[in-house]
C-alpha atoms as a PDB file:
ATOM      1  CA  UNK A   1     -60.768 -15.717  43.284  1.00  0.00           C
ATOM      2  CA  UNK A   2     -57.398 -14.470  42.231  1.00  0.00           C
ATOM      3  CA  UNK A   3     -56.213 -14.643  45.408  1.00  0.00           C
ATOM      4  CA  UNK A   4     -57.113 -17.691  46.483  1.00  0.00           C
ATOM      5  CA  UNK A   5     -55.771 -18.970  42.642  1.00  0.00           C
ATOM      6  CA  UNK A   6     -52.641 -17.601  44.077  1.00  0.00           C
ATOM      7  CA  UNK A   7     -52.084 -19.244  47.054  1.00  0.00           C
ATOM      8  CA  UNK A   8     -52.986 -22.560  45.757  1.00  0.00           C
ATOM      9  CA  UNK A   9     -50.386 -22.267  43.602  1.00  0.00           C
ATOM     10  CA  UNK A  10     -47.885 -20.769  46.406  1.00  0.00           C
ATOM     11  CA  UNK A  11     -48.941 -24.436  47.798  1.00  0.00           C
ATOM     12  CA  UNK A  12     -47.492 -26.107  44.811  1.00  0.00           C
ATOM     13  CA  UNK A  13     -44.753 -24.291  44.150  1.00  0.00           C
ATOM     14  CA  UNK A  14     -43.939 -25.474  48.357  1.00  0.00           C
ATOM     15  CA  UNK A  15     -45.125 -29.057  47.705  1.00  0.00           C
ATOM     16  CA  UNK A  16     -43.462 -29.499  44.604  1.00  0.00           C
ATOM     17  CA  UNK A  17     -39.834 -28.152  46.397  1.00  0.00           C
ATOM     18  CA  UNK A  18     -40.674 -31.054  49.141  1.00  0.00           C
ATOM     19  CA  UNK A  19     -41.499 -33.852  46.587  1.00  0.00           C
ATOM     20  CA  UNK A  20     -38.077 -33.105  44.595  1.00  0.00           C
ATOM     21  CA  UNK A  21     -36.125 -32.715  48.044  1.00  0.00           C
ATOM     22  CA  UNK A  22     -37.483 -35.874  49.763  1.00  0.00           C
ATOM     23  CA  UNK A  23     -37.241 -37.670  46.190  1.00  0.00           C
ATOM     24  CA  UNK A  24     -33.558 -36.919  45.894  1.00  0.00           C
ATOM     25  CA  UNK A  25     -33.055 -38.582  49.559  1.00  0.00           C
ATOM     26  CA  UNK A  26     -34.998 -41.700  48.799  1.00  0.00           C
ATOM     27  CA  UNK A  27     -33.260 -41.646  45.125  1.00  0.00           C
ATOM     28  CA  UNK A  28     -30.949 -44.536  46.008  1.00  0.00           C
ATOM     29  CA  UNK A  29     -33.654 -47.003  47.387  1.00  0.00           C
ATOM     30  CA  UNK A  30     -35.531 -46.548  44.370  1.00  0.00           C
ATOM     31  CA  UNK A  31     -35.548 -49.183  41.789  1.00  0.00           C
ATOM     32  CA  UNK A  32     -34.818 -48.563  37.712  1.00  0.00           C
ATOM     33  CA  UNK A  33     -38.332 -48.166  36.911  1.00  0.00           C
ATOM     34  CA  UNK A  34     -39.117 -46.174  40.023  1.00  0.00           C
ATOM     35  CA  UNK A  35     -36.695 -43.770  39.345  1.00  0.00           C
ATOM     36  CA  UNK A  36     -38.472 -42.175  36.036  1.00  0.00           C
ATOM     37  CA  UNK A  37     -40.659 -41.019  38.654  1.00  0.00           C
ATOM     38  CA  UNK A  38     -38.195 -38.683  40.062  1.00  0.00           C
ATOM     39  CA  UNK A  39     -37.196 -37.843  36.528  1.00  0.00           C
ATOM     40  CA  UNK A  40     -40.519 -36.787  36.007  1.00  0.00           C
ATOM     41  CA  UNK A  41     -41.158 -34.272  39.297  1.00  0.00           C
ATOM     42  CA  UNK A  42     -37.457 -33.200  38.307  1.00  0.00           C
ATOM     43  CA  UNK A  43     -38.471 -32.004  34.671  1.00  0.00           C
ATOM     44  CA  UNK A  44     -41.638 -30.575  36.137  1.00  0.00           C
ATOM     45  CA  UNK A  45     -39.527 -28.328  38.816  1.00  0.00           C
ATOM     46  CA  UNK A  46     -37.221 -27.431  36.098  1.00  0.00           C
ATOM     47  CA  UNK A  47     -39.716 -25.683  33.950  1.00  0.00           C
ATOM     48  CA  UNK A  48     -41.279 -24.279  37.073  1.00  0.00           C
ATOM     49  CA  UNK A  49     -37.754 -22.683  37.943  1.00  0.00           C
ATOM     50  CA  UNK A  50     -37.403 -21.403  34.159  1.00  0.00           C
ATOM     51  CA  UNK A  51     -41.286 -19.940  34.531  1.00  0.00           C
ATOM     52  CA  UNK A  52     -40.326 -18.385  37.373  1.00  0.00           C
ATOM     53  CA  UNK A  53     -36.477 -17.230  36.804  1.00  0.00           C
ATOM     54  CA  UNK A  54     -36.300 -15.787  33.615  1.00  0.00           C
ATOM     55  CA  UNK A  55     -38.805 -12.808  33.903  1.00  0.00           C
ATOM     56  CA  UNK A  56     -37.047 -11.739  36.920  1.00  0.00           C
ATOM     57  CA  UNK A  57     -33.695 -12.647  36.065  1.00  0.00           C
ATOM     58  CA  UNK A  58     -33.731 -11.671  32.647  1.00  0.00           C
ATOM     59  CA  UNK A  59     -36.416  -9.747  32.534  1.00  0.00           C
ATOM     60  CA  UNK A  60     -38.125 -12.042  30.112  1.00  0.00           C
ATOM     61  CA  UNK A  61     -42.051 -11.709  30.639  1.00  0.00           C
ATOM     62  CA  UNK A  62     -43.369 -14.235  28.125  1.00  0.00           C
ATOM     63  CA  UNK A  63     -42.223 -17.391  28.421  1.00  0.00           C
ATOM     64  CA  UNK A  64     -44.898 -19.185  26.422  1.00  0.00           C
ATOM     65  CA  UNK A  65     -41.954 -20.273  24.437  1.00  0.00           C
ATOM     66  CA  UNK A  66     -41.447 -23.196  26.637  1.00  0.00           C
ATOM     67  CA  UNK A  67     -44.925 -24.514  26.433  1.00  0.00           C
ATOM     68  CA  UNK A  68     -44.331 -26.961  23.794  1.00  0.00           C
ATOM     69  CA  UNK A  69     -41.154 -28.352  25.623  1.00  0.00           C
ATOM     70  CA  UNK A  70     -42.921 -29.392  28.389  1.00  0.00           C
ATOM     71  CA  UNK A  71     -45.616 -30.767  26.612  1.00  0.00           C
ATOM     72  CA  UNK A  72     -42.960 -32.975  24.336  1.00  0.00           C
ATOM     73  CA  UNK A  73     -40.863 -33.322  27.631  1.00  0.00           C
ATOM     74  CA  UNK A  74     -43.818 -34.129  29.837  1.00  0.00           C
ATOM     75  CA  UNK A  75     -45.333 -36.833  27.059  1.00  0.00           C
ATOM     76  CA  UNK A  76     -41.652 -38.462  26.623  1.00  0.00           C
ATOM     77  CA  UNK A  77     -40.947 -38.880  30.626  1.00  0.00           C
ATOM     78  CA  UNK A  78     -44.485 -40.418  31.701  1.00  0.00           C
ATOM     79  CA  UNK A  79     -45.182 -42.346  28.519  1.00  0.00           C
ATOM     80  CA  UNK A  80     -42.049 -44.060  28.759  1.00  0.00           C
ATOM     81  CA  UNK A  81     -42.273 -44.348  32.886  1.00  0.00           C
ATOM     82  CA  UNK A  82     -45.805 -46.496  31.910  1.00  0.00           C
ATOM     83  CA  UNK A  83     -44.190 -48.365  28.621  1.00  0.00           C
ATOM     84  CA  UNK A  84     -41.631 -50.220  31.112  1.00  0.00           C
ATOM     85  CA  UNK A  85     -44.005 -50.665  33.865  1.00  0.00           C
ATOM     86  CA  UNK A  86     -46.256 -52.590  31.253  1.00  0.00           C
ATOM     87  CA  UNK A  87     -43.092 -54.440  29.641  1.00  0.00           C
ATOM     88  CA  UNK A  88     -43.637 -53.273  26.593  1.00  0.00           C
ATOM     89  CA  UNK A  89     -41.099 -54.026  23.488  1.00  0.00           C
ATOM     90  CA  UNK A  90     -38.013 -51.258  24.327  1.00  0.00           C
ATOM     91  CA  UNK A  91     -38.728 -50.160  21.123  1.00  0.00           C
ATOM     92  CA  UNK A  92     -41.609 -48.112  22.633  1.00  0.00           C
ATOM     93  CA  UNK A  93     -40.325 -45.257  24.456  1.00  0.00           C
ATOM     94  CA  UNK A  94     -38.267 -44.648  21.102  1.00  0.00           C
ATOM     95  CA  UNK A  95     -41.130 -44.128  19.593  1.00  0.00           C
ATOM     96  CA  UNK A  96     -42.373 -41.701  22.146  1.00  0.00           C
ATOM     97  CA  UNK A  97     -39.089 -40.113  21.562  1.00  0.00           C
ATOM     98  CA  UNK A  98     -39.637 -39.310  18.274  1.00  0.00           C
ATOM     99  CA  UNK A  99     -42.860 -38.276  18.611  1.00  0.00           C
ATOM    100  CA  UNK A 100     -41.646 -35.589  21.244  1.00  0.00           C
ATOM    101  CA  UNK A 101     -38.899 -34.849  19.094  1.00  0.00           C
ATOM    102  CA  UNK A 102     -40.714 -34.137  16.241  1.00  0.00           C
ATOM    103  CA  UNK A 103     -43.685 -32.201  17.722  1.00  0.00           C
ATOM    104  CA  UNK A 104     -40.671 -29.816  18.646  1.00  0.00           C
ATOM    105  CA  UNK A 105     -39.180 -29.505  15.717  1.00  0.00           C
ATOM    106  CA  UNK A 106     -42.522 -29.235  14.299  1.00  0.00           C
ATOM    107  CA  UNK A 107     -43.720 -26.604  16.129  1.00  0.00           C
ATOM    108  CA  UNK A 108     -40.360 -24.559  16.600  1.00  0.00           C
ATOM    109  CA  UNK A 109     -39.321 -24.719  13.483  1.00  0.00           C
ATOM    110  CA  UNK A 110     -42.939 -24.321  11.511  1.00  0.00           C
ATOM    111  CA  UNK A 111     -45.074 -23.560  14.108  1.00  0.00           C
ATOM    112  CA  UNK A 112     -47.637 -26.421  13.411  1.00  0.00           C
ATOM    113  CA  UNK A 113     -49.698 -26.552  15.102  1.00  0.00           C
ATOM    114  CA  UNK A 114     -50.616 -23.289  15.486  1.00  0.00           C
ATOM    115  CA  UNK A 115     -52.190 -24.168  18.190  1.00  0.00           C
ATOM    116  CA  UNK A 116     -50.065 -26.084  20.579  1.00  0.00           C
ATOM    117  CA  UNK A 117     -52.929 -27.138  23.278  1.00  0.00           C
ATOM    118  CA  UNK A 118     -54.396 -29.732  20.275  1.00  0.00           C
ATOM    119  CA  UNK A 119     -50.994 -31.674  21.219  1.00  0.00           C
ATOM    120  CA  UNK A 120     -51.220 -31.040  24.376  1.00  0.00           C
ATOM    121  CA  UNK A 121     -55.079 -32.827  24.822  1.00  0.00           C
ATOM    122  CA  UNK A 122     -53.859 -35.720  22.477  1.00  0.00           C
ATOM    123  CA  UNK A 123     -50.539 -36.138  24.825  1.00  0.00           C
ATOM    124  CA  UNK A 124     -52.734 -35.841  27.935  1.00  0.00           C
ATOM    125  CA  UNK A 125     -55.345 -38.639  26.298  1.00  0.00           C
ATOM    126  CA  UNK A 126     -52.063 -40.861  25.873  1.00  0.00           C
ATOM    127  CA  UNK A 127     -50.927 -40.624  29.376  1.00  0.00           C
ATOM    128  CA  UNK A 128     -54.602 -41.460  30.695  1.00  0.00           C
ATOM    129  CA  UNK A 129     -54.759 -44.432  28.392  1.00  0.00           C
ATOM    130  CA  UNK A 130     -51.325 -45.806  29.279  1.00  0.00           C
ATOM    131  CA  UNK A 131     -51.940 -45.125  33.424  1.00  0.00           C
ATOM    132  CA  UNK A 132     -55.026 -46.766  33.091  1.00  0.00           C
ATOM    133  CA  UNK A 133     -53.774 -49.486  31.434  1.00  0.00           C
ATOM    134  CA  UNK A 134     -50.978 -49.553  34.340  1.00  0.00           C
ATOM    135  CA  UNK A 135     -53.421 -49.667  36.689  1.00  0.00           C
ATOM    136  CA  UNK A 136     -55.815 -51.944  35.672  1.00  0.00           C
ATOM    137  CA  UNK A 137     -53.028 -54.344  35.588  1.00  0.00           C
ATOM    138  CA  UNK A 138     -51.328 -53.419  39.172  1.00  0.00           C
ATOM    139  CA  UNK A 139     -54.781 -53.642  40.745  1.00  0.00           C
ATOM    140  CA  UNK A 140     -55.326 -57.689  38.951  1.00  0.00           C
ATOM    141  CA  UNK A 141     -52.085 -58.607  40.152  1.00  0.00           C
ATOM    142  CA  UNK A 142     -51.798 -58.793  43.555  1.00  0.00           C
ATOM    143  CA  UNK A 143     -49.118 -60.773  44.041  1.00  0.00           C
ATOM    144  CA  UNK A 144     -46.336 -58.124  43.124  1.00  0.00           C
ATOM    145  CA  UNK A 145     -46.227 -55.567  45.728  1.00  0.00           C
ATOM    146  CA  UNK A 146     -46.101 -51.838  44.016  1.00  0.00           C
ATOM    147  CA  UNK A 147     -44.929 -49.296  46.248  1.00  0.00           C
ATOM    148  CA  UNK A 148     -46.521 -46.532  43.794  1.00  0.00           C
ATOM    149  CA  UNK A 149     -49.912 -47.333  42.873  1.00  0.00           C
ATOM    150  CA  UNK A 150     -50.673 -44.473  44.528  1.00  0.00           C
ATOM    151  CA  UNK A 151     -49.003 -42.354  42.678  1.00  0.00           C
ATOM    152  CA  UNK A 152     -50.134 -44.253  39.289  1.00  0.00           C
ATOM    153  CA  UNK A 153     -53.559 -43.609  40.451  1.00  0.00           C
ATOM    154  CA  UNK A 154     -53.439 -39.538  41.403  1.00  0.00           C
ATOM    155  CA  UNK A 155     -51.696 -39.690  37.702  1.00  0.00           C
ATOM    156  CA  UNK A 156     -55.005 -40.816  36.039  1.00  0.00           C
ATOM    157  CA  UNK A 157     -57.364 -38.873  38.166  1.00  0.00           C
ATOM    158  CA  UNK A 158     -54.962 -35.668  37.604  1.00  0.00           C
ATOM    159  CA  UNK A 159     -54.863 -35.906  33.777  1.00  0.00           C
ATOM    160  CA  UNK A 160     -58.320 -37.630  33.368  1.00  0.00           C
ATOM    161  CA  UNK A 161     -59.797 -34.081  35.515  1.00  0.00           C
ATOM    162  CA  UNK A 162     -57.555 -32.036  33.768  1.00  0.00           C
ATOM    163  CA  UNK A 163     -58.415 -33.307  29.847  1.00  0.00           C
ATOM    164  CA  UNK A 164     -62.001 -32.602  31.007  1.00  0.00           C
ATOM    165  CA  UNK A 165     -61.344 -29.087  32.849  1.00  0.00           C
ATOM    166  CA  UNK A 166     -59.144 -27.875  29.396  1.00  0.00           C
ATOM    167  CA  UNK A 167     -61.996 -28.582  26.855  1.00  0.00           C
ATOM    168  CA  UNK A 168     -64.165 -26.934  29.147  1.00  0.00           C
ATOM    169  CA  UNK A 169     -61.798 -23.545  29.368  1.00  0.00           C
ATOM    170  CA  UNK A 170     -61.343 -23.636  25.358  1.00  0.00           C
ATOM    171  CA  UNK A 171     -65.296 -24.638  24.757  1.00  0.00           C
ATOM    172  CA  UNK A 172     -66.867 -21.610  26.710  1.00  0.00           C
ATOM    173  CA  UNK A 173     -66.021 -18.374  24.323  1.00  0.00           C
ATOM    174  CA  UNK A 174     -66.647 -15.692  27.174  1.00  0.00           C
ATOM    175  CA  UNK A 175     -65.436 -16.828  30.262  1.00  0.00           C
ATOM    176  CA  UNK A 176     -65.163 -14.395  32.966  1.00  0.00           C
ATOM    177  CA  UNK A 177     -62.358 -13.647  35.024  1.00  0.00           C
ATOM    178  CA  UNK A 178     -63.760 -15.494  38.127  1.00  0.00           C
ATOM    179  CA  UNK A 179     -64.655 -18.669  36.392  1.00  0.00           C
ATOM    180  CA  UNK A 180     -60.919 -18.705  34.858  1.00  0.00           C
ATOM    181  CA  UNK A 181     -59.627 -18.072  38.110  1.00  0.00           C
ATOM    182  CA  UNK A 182     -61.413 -21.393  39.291  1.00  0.00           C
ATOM    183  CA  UNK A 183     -60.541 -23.805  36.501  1.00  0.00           C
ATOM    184  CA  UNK A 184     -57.214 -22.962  37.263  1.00  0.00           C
ATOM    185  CA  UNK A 185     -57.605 -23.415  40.479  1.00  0.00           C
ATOM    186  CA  UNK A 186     -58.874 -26.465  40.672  1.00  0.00           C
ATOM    187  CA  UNK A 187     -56.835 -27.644  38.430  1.00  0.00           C
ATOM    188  CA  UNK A 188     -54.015 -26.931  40.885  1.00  0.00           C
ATOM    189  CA  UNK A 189     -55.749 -28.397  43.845  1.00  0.00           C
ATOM    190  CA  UNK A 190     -55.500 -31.732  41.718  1.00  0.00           C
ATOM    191  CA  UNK A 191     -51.764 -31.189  41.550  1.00  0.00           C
ATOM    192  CA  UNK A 192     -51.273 -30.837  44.954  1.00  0.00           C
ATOM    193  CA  UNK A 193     -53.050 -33.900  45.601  1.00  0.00           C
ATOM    194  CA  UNK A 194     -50.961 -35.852  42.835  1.00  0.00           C
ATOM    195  CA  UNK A 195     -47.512 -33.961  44.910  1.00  0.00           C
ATOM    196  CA  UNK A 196     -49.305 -35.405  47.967  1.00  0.00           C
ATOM    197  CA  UNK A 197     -49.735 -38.490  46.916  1.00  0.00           C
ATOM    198  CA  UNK A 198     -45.588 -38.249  45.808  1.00  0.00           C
ATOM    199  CA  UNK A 199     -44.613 -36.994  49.138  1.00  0.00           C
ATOM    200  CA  UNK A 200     -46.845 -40.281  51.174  1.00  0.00           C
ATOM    201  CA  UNK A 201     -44.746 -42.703  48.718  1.00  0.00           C
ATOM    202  CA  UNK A 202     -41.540 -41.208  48.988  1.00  0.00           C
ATOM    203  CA  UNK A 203     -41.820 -40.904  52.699  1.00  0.00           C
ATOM    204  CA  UNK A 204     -42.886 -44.335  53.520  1.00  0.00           C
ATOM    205  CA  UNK A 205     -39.919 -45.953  51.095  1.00  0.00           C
ATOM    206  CA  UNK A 206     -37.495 -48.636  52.532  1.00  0.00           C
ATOM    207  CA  UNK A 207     -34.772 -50.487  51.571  1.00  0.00           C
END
């Protein structure tokens, strides 16, 4: 199970490269709003590159350290991709930004909360809500055409599976080696598809 864990997320690292390479050649057809997408991949590859950099450029092994930026990072980017899709009062994604800001300060400077996956299930719930809110709105009005409703969609389904896939991990006290293995595996199979589902939109964009 390991191995197959591994090349699944081989796949990602591969599909994630082609999302952020085909994004940055579409970049100037996108629109304002469309464009957070690309912000978003970008942020994702960034603290992919970090994960994958610093232990064997610096020798740094643990790099747990940047869990709660990409949590804050992660939350800021897709909340306030979803705030301007719904026209929401720009006094939103400030908000958001606070929120991210703070949970950062909160937890590098005090470490609260100790445990940083509680913020990172209550940032996950927030996405779902707001995509599905997004969606439900997309899908009533037909008239606008929405080149990435595809891409909405594979947002909810990836962080709707995921929500339920996390509580499971942190619910059963002695999980076994195997059945970690496949959580996290599956969990990256629904990444790929959400990459996927980036790479269709980007490809079929024209001016």
């Amino acid at each position: 199970m390991a191995d197959f864990y591994k090349a699944i997320l081989f796949l990602n690292y591969g599909l994630l490269l082609s999302v952020i390479v085909l994004g940055a050649v579409k970049y100037n057809m996108l629109d304002k709003k469309e464009k957070r997408y690309f912000y978003c991949i970008a942020f994702l590859f960034f603290i992919e590159l970090l994960n994958l950099i610093l232990p064997y450029v610096f020798n740094l092994n643990d790099t747990s350290f940047l869990y709660p930026l990409y949590i804050a990072g992660e939350f800021f980017l897709l909340t306030s991709l979803f705030i301007r899709k719904l026209d929401w009062p720009k006094y939103f994604p400030g908000i958001t930004a606070l929120l991210a800001v703070g949970f950062m300060i909160s937890k590098y400077g005090f470490n609260y909360p100790g445990n940083a996956d509680i913020a990172k299930v209550v940032s996950n719930i927030i996405i779902i809500s707001l995509s599905g809110f997004t969606l439900i709105r997309e899908i009533k009005d037909t008239s606008v055409q929405n080149r990435f409703l595809l891409v909405d969609a594979s947002i909810f389904f990836y962080y709707s599976v995921s929500v339920f896939f996390f509580i499971i991990q942190h619910q059963i006290p002695d999980l076994s080696e195997n059945d970690y293995y496949m959580i996290l595996s599956a969990n990256n199979i629904l990444s790929s598809i959400l990459y996927c589902s980036l790479l269709y939109t980007f490809a079929r964009l024209k001016k």
